[in-house]
Protein backbone atom coordinates (compact mmCIF):
# COMPACT_ATOMS: atom_id res chain seq x y z
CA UNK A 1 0.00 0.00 0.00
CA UNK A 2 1.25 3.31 -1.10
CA UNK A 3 1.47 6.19 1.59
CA UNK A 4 -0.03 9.80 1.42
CA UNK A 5 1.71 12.22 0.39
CA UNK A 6 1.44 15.62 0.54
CA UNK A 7 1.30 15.94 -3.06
CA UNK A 8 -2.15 13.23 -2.87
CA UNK A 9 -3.48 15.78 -0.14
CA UNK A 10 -3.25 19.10 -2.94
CA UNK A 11 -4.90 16.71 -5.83
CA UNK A 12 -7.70 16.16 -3.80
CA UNK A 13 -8.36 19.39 -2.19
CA UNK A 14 -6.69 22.23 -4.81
CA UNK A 15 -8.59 24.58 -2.34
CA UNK A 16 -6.65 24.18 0.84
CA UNK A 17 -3.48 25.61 -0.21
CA UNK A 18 -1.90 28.39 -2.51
CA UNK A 19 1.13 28.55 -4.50
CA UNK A 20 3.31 31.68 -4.37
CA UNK A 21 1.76 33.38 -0.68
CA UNK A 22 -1.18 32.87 1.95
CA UNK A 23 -3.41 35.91 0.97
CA UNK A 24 -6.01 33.86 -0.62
CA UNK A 25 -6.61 31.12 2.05
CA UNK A 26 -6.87 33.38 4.68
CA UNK A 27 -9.97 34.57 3.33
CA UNK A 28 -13.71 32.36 4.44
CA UNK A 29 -14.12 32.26 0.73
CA UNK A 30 -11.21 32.08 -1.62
CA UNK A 31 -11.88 34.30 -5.09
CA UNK A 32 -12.30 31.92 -7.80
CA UNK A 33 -14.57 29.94 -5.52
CA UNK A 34 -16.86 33.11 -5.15
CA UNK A 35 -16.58 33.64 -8.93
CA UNK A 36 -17.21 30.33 -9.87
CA UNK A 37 -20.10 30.46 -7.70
CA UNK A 38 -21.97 33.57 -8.80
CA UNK A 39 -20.98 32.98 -12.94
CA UNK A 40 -18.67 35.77 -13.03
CA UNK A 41 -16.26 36.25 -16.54
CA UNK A 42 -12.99 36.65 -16.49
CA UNK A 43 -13.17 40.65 -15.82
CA UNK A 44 -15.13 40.49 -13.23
CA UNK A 45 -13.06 37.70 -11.49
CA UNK A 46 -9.80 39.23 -11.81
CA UNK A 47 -11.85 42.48 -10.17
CA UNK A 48 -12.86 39.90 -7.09
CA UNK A 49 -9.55 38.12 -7.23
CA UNK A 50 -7.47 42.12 -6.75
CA UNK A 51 -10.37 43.38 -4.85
CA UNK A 52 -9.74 40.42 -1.88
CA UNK A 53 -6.05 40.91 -1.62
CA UNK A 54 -5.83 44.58 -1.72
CA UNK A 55 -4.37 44.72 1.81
CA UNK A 56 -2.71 41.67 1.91
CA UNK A 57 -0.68 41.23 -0.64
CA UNK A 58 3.33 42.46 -1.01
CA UNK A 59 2.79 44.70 -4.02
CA UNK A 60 0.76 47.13 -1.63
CA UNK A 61 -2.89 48.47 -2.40
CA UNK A 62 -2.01 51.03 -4.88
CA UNK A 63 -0.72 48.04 -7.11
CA UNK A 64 -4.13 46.22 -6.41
CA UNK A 65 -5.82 49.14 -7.19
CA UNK A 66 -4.05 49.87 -10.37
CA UNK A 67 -4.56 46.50 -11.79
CA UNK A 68 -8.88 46.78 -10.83
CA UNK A 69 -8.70 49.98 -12.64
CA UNK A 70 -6.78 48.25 -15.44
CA UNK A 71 -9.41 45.09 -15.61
CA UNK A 72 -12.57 48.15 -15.90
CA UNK A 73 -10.56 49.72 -18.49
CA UNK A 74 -10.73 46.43 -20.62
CA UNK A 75 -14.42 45.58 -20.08
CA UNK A 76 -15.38 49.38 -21.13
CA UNK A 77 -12.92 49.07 -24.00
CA UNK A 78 -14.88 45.63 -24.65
CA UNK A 79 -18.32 46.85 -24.21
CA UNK A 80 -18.26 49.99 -26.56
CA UNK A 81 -16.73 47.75 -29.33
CA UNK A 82 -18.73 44.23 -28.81
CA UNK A 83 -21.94 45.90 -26.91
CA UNK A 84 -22.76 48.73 -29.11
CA UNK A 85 -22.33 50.72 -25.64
CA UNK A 86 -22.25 54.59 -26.62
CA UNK A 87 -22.39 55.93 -22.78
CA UNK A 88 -19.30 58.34 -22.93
């Protein structure tokens, strides 16, 4: 019989650990959980995903921040070409 390994332990539960920090799993609901949940795209994931580690993360807020403002810049760019959206 083969032993457990820690690798086994990630397969089967992705959700319990984080590569590359800890400011996800500190959280009661990791991001891409919440996304996943609530049918988010991609733009408004990444939004959740900065949003959550805004004050937690090593880059700082201002980083966090730029990269939200950075993921609304893209979905306005997307919705006045794709949407027809003239609200300037």
């Amino acid at each position: 019989m083969k032993m457990t390994t820690k690798n086994d332990f990630k397969t089967v539960f992705p959700d319990t650990y984080q590569v590359d920090g800890d400011h996800y799993v500190k959280l009661k609901i990791q991001p891409f959980e919440y996304s996943r949940m609530n049918g988010f795209n991609v733009t408004q994931s990444n939004i959740i995903k900065y949003a959550s580690r805004l004050y937690n993360h090593p880059d700082g807020p201002r980083s966090m921040l730029e990269k939200i403002k950075h993921y609304c810049d893209l979905e306005i760019q997307y919705l006045k070409v794709n949407k027809n959206d003239t609200s300037d």
